[in-house]
N, C-alpha and C. Protein backbone atom coordinates (compact mmCIF):
# COMPACT_ATOMS: atom_id res chain seq x y z
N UNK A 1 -13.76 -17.81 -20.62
CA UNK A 1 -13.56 -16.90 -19.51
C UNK A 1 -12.08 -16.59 -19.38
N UNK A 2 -11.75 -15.34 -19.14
CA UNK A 2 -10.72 -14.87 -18.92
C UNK A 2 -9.65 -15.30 -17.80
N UNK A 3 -8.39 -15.49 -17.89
CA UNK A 3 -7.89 -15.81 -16.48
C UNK A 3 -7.48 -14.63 -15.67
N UNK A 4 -7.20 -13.83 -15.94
CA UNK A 4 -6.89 -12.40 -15.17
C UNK A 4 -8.16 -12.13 -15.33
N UNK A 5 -8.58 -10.62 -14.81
CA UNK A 5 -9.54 -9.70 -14.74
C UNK A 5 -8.53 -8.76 -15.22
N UNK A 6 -9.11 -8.09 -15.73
CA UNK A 6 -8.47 -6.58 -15.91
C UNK A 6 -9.23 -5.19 -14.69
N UNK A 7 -9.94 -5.93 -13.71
CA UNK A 7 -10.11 -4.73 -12.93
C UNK A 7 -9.01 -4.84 -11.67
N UNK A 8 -9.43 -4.12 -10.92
CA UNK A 8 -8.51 -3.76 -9.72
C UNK A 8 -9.26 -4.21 -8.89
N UNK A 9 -8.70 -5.20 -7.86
CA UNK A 9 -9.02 -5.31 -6.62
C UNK A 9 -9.22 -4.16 -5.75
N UNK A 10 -10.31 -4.38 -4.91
CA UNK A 10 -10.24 -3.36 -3.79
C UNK A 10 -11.61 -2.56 -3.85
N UNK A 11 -12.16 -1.92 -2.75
CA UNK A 11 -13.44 -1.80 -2.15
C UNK A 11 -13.29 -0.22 -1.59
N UNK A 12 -14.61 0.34 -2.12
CA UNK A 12 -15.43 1.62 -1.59
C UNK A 12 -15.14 1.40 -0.15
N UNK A 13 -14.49 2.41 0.87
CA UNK A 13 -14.48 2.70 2.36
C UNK A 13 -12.88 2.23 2.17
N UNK A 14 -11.88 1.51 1.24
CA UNK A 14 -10.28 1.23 1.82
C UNK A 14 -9.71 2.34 1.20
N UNK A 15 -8.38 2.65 2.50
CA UNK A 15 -8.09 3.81 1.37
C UNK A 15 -6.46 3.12 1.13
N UNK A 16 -6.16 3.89 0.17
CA UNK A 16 -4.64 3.15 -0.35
C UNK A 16 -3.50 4.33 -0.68
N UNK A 17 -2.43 4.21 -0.37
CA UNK A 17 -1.66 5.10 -1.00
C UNK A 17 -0.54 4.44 -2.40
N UNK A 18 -0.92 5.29 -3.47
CA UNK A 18 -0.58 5.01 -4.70
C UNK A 18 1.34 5.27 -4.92
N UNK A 19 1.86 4.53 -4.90
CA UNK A 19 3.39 4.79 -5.10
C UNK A 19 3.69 5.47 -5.77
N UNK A 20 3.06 4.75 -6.95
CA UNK A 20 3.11 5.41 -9.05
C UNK A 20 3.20 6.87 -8.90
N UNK A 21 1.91 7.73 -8.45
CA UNK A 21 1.12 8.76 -8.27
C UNK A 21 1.43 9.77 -7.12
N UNK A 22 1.64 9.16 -5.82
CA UNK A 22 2.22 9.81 -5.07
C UNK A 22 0.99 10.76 -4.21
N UNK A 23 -0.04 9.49 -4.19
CA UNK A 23 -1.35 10.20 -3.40
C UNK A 23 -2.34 9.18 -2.64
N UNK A 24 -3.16 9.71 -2.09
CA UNK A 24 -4.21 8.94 -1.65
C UNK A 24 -5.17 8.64 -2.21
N UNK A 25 -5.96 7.56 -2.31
CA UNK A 25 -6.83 7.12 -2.89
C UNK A 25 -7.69 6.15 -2.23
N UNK A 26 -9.28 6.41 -2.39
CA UNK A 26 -10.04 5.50 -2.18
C UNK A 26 -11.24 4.14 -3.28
N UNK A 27 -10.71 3.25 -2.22
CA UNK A 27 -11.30 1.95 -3.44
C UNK A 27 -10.34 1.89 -4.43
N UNK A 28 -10.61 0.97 -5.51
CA UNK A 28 -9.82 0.52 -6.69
C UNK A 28 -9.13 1.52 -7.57
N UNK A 29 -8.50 2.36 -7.84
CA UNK A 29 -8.47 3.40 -8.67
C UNK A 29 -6.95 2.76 -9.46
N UNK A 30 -5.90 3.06 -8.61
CA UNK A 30 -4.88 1.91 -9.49
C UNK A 30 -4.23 0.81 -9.55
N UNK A 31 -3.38 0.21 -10.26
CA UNK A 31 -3.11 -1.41 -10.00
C UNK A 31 -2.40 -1.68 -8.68
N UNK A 32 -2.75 -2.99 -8.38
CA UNK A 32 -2.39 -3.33 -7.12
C UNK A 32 -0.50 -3.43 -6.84
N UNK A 33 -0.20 -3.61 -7.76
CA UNK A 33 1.37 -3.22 -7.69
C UNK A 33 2.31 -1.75 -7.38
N UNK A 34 0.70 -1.32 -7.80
CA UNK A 34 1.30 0.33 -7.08
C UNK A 34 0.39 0.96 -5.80
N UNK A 35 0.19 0.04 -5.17
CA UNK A 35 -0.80 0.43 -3.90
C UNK A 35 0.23 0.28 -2.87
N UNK A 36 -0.08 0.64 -1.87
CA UNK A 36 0.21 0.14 -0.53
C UNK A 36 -1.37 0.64 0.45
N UNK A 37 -1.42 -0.67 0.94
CA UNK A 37 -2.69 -0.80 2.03
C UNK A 37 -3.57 -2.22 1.63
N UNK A 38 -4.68 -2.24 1.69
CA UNK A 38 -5.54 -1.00 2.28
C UNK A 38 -5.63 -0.38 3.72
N UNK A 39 -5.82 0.40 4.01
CA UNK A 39 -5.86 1.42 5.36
C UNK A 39 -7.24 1.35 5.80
N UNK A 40 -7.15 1.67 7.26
CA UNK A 40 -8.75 1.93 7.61
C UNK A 40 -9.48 3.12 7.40
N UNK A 41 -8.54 4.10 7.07
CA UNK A 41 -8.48 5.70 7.01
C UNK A 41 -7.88 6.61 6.30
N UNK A 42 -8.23 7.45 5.76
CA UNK A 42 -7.78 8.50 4.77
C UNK A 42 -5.87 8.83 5.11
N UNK A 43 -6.34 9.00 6.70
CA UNK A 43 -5.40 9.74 7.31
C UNK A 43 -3.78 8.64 7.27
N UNK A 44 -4.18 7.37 7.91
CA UNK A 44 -3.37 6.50 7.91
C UNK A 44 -2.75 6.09 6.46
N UNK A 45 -3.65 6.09 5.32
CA UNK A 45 -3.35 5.67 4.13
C UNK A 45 -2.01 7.17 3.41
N UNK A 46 -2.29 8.35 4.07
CA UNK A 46 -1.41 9.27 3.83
C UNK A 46 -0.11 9.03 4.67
N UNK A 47 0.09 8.53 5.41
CA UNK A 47 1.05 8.15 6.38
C UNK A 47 1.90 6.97 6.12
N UNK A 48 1.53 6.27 4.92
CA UNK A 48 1.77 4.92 4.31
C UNK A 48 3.19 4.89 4.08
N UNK A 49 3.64 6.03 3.36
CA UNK A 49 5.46 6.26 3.18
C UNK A 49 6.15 5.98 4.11
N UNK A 50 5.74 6.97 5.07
CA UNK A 50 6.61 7.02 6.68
C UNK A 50 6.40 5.79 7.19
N UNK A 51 5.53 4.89 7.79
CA UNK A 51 5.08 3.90 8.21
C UNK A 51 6.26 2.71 7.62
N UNK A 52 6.13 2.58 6.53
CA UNK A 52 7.15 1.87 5.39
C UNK A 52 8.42 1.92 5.63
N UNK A 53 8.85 3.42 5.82
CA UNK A 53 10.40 3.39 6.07
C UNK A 53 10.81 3.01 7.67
N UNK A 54 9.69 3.28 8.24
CA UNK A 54 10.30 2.97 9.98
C UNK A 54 10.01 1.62 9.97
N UNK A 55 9.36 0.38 9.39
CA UNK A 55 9.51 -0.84 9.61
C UNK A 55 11.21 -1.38 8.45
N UNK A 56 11.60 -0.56 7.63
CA UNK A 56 12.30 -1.08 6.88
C UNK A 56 13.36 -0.78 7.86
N UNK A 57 13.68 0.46 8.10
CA UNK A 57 15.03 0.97 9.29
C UNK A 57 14.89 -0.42 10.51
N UNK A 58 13.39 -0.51 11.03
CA UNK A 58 13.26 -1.51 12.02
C UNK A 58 14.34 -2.86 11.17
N UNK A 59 13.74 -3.37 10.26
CA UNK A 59 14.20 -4.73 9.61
C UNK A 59 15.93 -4.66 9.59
N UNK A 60 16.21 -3.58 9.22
CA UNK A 60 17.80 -3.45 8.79
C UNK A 60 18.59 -3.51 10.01
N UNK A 61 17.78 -3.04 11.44
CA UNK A 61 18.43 -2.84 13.17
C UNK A 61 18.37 -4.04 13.47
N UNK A 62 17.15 -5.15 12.98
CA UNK A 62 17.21 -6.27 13.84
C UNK A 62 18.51 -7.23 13.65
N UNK A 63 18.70 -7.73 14.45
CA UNK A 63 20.36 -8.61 14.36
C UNK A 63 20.12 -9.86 13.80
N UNK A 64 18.47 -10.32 13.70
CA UNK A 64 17.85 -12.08 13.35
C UNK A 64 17.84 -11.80 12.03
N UNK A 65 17.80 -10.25 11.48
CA UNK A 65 17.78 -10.75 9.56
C UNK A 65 19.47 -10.05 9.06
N UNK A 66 20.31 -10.04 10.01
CA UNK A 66 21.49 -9.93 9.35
C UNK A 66 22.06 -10.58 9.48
N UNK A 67 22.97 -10.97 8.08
CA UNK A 67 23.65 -12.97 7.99
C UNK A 67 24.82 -12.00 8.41
């Protein structure tokens, strides 16, 4: 038996936005290193970029993660 799988994690109804690709996608379609999600929704999974950068701006404002 194999120790990896060669499929992709991830399930019919999640949706994901693909970094690689630069789209939305539902269920497994590409590797999990280029996902972000899963989402509950088409809509939210398109929103995945923006979402990303306002917690990163958040991380960089907070004063507890700057040495």
């Amino acid at each position: 038996m194999a120790l990896f799988s060669k499929g992709t994690p991830g399930k019919p109804g999640e949706w994901y936005y693909c970094v690689r690709h630069g789209r939305v996608e539902e269920g497994p379609e590409c590797r999990a290193a280029d996902r972000l999600g899963p989402y509950a929704t088409r809509e939210e999974a398109a929103h995945a970029i923006e979402h990303t950068r306002d917690r990163e701006r958040d991380w960089q404002d907070d004063p507890r993660w700057n040495d």
